[in-house]
N, C-alpha and C. Protein backbone atom coordinates (compact mmCIF):
# COMPACT_ATOMS: atom_id res chain seq x y z
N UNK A 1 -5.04 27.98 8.05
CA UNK A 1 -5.09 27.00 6.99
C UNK A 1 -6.54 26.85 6.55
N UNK A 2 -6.46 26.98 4.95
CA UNK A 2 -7.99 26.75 4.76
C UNK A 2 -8.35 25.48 4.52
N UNK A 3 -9.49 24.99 4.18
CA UNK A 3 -9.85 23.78 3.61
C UNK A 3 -9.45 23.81 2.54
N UNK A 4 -9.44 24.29 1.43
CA UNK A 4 -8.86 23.85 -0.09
C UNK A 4 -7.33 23.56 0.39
N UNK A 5 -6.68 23.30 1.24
CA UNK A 5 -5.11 23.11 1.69
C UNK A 5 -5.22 21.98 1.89
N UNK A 6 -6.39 21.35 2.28
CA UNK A 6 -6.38 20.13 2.89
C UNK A 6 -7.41 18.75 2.01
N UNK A 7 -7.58 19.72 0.69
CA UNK A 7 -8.17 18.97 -0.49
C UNK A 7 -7.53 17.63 -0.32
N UNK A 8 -8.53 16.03 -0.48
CA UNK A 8 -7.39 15.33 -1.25
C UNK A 8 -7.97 14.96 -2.06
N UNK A 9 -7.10 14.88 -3.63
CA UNK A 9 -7.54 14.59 -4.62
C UNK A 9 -6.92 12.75 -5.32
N UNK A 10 -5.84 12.14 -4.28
CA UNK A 10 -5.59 11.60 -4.09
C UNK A 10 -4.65 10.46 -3.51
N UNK A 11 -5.42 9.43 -3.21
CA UNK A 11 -4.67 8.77 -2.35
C UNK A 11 -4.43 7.33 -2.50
N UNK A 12 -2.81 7.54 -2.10
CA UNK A 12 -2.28 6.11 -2.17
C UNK A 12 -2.28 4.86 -1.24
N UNK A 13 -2.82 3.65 -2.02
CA UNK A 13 -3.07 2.65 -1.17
C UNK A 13 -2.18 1.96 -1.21
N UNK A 14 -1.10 1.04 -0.90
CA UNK A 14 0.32 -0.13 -0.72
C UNK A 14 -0.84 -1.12 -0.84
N UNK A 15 -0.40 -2.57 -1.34
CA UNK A 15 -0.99 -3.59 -1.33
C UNK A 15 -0.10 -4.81 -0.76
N UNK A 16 -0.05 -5.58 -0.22
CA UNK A 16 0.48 -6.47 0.35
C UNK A 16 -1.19 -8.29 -0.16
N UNK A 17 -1.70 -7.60 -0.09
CA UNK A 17 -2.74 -8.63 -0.41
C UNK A 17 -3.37 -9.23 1.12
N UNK A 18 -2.60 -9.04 2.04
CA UNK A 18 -2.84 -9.50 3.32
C UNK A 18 -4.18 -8.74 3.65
N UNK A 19 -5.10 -9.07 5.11
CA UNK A 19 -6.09 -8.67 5.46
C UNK A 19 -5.69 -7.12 6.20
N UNK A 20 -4.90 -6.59 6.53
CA UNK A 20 -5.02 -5.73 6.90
C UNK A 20 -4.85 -4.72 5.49
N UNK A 21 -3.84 -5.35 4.60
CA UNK A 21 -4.25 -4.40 3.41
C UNK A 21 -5.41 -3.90 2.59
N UNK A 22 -6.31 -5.23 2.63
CA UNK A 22 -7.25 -5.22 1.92
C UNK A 22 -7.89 -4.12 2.90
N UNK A 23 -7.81 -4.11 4.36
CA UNK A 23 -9.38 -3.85 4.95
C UNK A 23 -8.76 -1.82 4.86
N UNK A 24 -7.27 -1.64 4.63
CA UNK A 24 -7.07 -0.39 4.46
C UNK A 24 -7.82 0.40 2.50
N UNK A 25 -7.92 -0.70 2.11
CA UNK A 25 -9.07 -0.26 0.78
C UNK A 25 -9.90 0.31 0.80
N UNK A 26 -10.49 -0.44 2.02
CA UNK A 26 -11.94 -0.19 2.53
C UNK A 26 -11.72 1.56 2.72
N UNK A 27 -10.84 1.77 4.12
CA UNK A 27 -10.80 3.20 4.80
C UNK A 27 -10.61 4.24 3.19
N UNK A 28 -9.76 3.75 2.38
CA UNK A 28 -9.04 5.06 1.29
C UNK A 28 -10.19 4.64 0.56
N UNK A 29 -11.31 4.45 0.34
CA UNK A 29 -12.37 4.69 -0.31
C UNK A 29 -13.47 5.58 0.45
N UNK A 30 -13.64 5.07 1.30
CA UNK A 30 -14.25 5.86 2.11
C UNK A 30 -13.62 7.69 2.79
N UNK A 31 -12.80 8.43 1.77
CA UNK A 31 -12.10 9.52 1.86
C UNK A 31 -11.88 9.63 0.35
N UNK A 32 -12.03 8.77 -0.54
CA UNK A 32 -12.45 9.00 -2.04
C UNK A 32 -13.45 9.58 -2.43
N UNK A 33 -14.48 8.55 -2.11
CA UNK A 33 -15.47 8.48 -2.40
C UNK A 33 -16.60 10.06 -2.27
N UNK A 34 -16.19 10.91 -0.73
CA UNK A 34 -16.94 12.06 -1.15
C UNK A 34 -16.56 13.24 -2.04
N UNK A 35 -14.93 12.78 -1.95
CA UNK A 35 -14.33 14.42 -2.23
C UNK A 35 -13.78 14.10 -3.74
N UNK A 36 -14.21 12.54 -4.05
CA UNK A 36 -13.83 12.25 -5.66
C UNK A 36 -12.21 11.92 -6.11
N UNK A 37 -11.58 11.86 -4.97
CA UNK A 37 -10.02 11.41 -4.96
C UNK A 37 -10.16 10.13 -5.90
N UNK A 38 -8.76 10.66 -6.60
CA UNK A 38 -8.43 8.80 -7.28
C UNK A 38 -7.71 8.17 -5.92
N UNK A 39 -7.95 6.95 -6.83
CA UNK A 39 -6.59 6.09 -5.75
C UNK A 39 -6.13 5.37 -6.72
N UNK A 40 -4.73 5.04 -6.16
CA UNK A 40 -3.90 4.67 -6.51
C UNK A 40 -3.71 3.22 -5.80
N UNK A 41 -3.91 1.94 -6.32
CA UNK A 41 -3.53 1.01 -5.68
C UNK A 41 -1.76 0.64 -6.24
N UNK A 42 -1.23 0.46 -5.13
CA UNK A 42 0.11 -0.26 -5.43
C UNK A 42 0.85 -1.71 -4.99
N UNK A 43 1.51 -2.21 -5.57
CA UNK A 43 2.20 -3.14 -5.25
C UNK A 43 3.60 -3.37 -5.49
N UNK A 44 4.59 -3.82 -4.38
CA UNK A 44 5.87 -3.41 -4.83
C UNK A 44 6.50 -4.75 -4.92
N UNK A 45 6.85 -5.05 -5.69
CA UNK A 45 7.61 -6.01 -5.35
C UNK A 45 9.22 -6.14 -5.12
N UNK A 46 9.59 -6.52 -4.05
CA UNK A 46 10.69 -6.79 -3.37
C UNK A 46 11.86 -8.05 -3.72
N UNK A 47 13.15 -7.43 -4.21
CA UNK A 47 13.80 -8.68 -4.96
C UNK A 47 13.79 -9.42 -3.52
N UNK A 48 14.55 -10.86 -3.84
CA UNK A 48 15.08 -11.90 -3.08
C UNK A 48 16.41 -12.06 -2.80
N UNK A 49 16.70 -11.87 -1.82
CA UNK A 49 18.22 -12.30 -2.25
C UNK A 49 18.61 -13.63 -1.75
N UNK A 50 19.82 -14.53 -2.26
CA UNK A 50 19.77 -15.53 -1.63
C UNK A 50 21.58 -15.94 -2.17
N UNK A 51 21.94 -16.66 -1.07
CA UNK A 51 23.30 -17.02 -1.34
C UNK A 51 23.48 -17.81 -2.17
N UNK A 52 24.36 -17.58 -3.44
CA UNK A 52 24.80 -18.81 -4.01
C UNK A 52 26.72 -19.23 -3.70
N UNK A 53 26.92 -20.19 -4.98
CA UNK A 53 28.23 -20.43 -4.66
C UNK A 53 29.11 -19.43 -5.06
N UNK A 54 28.93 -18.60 -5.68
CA UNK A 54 29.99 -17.12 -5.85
C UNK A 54 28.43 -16.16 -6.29
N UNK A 55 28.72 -15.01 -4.67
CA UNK A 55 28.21 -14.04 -4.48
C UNK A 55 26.63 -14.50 -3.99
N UNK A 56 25.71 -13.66 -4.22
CA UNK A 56 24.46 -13.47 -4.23
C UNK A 56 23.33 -13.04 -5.40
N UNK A 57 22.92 -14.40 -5.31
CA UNK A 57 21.65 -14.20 -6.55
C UNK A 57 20.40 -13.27 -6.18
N UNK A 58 19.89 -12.64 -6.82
CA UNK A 58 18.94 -11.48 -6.89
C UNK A 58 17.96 -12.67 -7.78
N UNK A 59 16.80 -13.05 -6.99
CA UNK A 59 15.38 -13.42 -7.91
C UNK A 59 14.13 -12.62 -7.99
N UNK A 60 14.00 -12.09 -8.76
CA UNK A 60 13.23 -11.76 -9.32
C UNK A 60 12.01 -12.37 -10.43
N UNK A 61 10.84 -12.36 -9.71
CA UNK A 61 10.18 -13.70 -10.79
C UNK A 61 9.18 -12.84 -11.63
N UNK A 62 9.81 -13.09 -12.65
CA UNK A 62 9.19 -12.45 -13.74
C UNK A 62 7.77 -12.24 -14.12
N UNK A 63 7.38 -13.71 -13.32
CA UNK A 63 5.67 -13.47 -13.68
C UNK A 63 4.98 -12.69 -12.66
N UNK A 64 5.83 -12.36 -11.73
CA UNK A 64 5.20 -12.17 -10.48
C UNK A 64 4.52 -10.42 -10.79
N UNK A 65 5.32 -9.66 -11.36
CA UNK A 65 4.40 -8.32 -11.70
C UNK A 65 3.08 -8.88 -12.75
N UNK A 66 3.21 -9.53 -13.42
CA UNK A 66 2.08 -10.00 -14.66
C UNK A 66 0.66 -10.19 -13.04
N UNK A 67 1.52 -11.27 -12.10
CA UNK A 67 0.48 -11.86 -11.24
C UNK A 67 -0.25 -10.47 -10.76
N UNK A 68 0.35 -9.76 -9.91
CA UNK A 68 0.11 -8.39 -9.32
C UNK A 68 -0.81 -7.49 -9.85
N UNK A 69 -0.46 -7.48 -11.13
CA UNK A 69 -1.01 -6.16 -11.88
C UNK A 69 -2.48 -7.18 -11.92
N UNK A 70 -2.72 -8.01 -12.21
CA UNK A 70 -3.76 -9.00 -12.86
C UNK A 70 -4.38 -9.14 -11.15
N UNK A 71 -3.94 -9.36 -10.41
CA UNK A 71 -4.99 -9.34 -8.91
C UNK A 71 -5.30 -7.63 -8.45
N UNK A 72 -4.57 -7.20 -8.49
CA UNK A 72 -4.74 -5.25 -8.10
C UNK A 72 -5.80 -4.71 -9.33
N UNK A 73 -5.85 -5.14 -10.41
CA UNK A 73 -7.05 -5.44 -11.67
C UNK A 73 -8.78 -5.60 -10.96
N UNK A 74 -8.03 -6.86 -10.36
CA UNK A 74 -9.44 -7.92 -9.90
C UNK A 74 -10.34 -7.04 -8.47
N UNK A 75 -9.13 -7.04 -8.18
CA UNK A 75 -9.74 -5.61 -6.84
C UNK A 75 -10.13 -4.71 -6.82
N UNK A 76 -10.11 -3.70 -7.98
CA UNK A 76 -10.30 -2.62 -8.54
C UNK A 76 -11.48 -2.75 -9.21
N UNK A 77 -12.06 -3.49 -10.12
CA UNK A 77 -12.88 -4.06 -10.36
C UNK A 77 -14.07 -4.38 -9.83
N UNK A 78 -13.39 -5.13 -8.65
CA UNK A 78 -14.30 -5.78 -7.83
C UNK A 78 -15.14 -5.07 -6.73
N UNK A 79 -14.44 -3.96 -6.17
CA UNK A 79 -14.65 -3.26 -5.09
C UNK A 79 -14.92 -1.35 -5.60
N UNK A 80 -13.93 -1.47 -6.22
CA UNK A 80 -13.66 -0.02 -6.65
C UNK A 80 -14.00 0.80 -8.07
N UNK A 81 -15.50 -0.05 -9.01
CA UNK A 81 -15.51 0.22 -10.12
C UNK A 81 -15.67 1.45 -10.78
N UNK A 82 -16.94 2.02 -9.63
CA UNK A 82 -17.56 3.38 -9.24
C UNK A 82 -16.54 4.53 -8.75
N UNK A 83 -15.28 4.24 -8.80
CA UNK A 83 -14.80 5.38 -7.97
C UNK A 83 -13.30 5.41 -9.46
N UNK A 84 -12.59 6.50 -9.14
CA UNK A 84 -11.45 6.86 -10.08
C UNK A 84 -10.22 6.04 -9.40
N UNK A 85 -9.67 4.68 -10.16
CA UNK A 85 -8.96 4.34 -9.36
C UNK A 85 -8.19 3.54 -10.38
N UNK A 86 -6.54 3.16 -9.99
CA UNK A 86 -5.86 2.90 -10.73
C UNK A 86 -4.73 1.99 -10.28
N UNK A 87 -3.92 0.75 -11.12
CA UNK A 87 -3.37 0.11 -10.27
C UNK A 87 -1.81 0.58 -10.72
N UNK A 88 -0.74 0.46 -9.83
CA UNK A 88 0.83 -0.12 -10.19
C UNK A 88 1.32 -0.94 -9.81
N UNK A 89 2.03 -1.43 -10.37
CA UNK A 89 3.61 -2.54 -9.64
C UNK A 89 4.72 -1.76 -9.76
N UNK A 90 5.01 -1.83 -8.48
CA UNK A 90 7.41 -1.50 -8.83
C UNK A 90 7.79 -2.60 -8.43
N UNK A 91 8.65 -2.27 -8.68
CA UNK A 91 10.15 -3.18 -8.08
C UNK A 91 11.08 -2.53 -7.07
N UNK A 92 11.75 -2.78 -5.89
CA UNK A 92 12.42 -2.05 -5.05
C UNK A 92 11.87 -2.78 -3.87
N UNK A 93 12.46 -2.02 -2.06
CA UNK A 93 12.56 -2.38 -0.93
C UNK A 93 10.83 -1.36 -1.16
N UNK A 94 10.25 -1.93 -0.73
CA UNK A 94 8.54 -1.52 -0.13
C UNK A 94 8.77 -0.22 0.59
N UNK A 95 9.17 0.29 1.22
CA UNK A 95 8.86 1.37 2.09
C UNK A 95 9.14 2.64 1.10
N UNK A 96 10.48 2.39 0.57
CA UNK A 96 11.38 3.37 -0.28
C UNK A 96 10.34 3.52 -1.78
N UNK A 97 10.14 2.82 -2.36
CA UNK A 97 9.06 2.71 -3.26
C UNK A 97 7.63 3.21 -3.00
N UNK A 98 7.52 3.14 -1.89
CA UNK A 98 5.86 3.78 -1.73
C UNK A 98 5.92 5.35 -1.29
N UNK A 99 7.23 5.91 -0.89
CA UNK A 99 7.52 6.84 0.09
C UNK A 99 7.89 7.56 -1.64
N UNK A 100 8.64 6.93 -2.44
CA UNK A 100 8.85 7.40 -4.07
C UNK A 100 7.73 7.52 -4.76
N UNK A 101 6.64 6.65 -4.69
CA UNK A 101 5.35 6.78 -5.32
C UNK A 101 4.67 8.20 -4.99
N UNK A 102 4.57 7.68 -3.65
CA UNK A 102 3.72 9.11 -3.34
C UNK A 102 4.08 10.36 -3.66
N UNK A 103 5.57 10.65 -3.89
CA UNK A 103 6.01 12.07 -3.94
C UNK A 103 5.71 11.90 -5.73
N UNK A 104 6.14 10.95 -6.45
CA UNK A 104 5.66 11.07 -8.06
C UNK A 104 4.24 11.04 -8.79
N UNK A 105 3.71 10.63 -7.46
CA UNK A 105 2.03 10.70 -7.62
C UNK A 105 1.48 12.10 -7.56
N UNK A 106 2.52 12.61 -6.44
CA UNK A 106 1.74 13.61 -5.64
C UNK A 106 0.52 13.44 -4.38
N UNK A 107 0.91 12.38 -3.96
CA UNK A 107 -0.49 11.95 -3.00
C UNK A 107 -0.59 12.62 -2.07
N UNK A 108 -2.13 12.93 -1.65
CA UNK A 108 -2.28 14.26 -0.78
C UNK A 108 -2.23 13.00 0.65
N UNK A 109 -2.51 11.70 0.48
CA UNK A 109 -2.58 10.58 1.65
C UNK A 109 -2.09 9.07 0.95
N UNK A 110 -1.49 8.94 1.91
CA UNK A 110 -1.33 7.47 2.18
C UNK A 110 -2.18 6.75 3.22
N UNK A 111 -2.77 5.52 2.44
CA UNK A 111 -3.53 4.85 3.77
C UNK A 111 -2.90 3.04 3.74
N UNK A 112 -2.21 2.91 4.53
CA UNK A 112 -1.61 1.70 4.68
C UNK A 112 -1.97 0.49 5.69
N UNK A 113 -2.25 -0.48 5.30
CA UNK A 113 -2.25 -1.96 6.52
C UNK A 113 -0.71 -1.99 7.24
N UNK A 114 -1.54 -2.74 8.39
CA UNK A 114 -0.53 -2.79 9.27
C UNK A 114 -0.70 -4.11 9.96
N UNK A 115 0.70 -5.02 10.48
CA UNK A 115 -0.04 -6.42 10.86
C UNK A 115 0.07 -6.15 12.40
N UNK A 116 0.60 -4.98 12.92
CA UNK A 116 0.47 -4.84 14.16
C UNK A 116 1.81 -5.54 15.16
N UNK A 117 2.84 -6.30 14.39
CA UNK A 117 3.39 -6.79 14.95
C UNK A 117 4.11 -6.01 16.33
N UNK A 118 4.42 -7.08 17.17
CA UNK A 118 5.07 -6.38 18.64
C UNK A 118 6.10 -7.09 18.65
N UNK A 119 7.05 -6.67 19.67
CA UNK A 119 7.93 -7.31 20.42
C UNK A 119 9.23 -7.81 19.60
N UNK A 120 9.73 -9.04 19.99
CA UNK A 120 10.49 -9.92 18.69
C UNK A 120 10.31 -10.02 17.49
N UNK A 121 8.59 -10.21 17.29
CA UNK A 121 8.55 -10.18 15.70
C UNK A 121 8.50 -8.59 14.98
N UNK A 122 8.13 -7.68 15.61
CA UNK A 122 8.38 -6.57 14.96
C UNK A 122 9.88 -6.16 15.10
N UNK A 123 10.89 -6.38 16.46
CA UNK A 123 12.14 -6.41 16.27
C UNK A 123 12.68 -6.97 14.79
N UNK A 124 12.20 -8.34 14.62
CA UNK A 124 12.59 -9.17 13.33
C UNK A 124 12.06 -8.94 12.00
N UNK A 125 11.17 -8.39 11.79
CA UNK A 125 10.54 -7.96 10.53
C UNK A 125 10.65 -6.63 10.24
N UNK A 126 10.84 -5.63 11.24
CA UNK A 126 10.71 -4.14 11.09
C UNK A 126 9.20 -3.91 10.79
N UNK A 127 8.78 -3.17 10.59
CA UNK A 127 7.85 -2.20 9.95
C UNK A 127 7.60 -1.27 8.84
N UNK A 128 7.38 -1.52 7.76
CA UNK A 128 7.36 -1.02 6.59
C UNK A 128 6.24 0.07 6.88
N UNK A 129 4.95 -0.10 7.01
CA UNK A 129 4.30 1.04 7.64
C UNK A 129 4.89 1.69 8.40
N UNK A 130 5.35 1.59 9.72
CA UNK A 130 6.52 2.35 10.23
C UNK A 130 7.50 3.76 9.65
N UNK A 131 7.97 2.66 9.03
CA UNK A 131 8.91 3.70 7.82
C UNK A 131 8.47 4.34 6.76
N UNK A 132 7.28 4.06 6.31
CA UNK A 132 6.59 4.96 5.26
C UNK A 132 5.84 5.94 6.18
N UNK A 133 5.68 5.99 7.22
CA UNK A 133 5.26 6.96 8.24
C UNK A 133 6.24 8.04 8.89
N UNK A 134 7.39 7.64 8.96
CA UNK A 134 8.66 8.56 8.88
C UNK A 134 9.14 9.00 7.80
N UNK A 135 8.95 8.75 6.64
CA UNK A 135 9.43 9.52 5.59
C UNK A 135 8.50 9.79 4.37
N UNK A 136 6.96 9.52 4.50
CA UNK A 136 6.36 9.90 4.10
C UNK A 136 6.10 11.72 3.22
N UNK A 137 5.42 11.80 2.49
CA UNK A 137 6.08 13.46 2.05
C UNK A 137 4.23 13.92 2.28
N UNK A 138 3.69 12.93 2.56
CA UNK A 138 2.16 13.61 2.95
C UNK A 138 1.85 12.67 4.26
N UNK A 139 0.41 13.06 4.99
CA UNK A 139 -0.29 12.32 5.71
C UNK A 139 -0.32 10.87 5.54
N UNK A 140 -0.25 10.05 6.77
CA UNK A 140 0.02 8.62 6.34
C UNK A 140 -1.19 8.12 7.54
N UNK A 141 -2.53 7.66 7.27
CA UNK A 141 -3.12 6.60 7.84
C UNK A 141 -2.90 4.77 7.82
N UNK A 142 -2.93 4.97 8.77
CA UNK A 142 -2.15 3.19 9.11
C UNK A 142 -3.59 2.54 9.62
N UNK A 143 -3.88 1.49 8.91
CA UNK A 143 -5.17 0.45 9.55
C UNK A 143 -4.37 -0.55 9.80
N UNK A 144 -4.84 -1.15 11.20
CA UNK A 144 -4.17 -2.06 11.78
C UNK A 144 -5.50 -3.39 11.78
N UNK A 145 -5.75 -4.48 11.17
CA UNK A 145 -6.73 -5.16 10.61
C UNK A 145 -7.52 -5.43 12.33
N UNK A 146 -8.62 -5.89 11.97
CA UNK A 146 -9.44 -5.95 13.05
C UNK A 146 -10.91 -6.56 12.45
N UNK A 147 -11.27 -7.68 13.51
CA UNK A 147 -12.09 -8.14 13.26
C UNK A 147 -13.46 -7.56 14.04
N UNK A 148 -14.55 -7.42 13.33
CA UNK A 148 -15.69 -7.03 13.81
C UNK A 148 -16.30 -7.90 14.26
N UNK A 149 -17.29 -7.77 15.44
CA UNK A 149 -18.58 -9.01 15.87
C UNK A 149 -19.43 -9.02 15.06
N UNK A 150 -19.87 -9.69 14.92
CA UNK A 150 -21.37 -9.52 14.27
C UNK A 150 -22.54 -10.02 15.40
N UNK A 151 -23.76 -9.26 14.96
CA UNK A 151 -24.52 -9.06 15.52
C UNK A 151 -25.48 -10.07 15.39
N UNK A 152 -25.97 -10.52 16.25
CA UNK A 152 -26.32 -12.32 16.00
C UNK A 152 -28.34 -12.44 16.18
């Protein structure tokens, strides 16, 4: 295998807004930044479902992609002005949507947050990193958030 096999020209970031997402920005810039990869920031948003009195209502809040696109903006902006980078919103279950992104992107990487959960609560929540790591169609880096010391 040569190195031009292992080009990436770019890579997809998931956004959740949480700290481990943000601090996975950090890593997919730092793998941008020499080899000139775009990135792709994303955000998916996930309907609601909720019982009513006949069947199940699907909410979907309308402003909520307006909100998304307008903070994944602010981040891009803010952090990422200097580099080739670009935002989306979907709609869909998060894993299935990012695992769809990447193959319509073409992403040579995925770099995803992770909250690290164990035990019961990862029993109860699953793992969306997880599963975009099993069905991923490229390389998938997972940052699991972590706080640094500082040096006093």
């Amino acid at each position: 295998m040569n190195n031009a096999s292992l080009a990436i020209r770019k890579v997809l970031v998931p956004l959740d807004f949480s700290d481990p997402s943000l601090q996975a920005v950090q890593y997919a810039r730092r793998f941008a930044d020499p080899s000139g990869a775009e990135l792709v920031l994303l955000y998916v948003i996930e309907p609601v479902a909720y019982p009513a009195e006949l069947g199940v209502v699907i909410n979907l809040d309308a402003d909520l992609a307006e909100r998304a696109m307008s903070e994944l903006e602010k981040l891009r902006v803010q952090h990422l002005s200097d580099l080739s980078a670009r935002c989306l919103v979907r709609n869909g279950v998060a894993d299935a949507e990012i695992v769809a992104t990447a193959k319509s992107e073409s992403a040579d990487l995925i770099v995803i947050g992770t909250h690290g959960f164990s035990g019961l609560k990862h029993f109860l929540l699953g793992s969306t990193a997880e599963r975009v790591v099993r069905d991923a169609p490229c390389p998938v880096l997972t940052v699991r958030h972590h706080v640094t010391a500082e040096k006093g």
